[in-house]
Protein backbone atom coordinates (compact mmCIF):
# COMPACT_ATOMS: atom_id res chain seq x y z
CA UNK A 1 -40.54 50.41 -105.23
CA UNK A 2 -40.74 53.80 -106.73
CA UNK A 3 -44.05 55.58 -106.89
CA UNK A 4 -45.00 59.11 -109.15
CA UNK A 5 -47.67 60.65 -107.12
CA UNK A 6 -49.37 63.53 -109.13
CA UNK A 7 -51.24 66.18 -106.71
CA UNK A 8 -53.68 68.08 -107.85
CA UNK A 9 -55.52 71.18 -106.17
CA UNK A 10 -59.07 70.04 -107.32
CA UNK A 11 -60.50 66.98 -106.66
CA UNK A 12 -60.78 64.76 -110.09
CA UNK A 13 -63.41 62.14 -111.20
CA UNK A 14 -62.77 58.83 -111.87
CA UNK A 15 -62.34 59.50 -116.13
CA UNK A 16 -60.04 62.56 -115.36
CA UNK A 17 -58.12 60.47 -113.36
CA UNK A 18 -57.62 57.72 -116.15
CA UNK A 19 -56.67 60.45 -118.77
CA UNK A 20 -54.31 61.26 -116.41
CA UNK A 21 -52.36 57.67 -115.82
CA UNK A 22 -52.58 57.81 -119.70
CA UNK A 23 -50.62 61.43 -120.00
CA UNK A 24 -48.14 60.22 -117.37
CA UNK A 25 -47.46 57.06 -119.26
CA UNK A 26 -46.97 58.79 -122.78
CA UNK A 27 -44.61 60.76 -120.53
CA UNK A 28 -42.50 58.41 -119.74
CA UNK A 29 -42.33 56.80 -123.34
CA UNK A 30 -41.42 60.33 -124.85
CA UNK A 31 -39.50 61.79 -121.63
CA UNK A 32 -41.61 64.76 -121.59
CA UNK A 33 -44.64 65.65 -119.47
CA UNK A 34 -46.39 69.24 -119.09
CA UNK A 35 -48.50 69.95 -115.81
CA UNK A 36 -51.13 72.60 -115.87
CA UNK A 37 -51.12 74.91 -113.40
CA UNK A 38 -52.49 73.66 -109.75
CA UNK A 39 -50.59 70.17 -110.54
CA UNK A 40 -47.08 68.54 -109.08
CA UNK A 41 -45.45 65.87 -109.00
CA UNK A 42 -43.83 63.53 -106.57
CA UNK A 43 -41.50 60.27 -106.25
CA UNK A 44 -41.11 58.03 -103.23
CA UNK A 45 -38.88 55.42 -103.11
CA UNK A 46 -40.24 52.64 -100.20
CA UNK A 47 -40.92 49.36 -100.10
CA UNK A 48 -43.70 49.45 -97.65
CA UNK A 49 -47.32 50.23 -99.40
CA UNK A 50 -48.00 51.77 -95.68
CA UNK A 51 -45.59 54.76 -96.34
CA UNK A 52 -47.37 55.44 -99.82
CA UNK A 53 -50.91 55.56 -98.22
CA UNK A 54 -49.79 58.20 -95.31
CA UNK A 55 -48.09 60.07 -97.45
CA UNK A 56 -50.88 60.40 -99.76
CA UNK A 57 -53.34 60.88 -97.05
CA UNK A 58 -51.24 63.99 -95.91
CA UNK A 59 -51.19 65.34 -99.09
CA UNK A 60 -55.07 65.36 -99.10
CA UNK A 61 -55.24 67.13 -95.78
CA UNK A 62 -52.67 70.42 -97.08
CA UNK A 63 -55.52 71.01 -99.56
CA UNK A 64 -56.21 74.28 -99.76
């Protein structure tokens, strides 16, 4: 399984987050995606849904 994990330096609310998913999908229909500043992106490949939670859970803790 291959996950996009988006980071972003502020903490979002729940309809933020869904116009989010919404840019990333038109993103990958049209092959282009622009991140404002304070954003990245990520992929992991893994097939355990374990890996994906610790490795979001340590992106939360390097927030500055």
């Amino acid at each position: 399984m291959e996950m996009l994990i988006v980071k972003s330096d502020v903490t979002l609310d729940e309809e933020a987050r869904d116009k989010l998913r919404e840019e990333v999908a038109k993103g990958f229909e049209t092959g282009v995606m622009i991140l404002d500043r304070g954003m990245d992106l990520l992929t992991i490949n893994t097939e355990d849904p374990r890996r994906v939670k610790a490795i979001v859970h340590n992106l939360d803790t390097m927030k500055g």
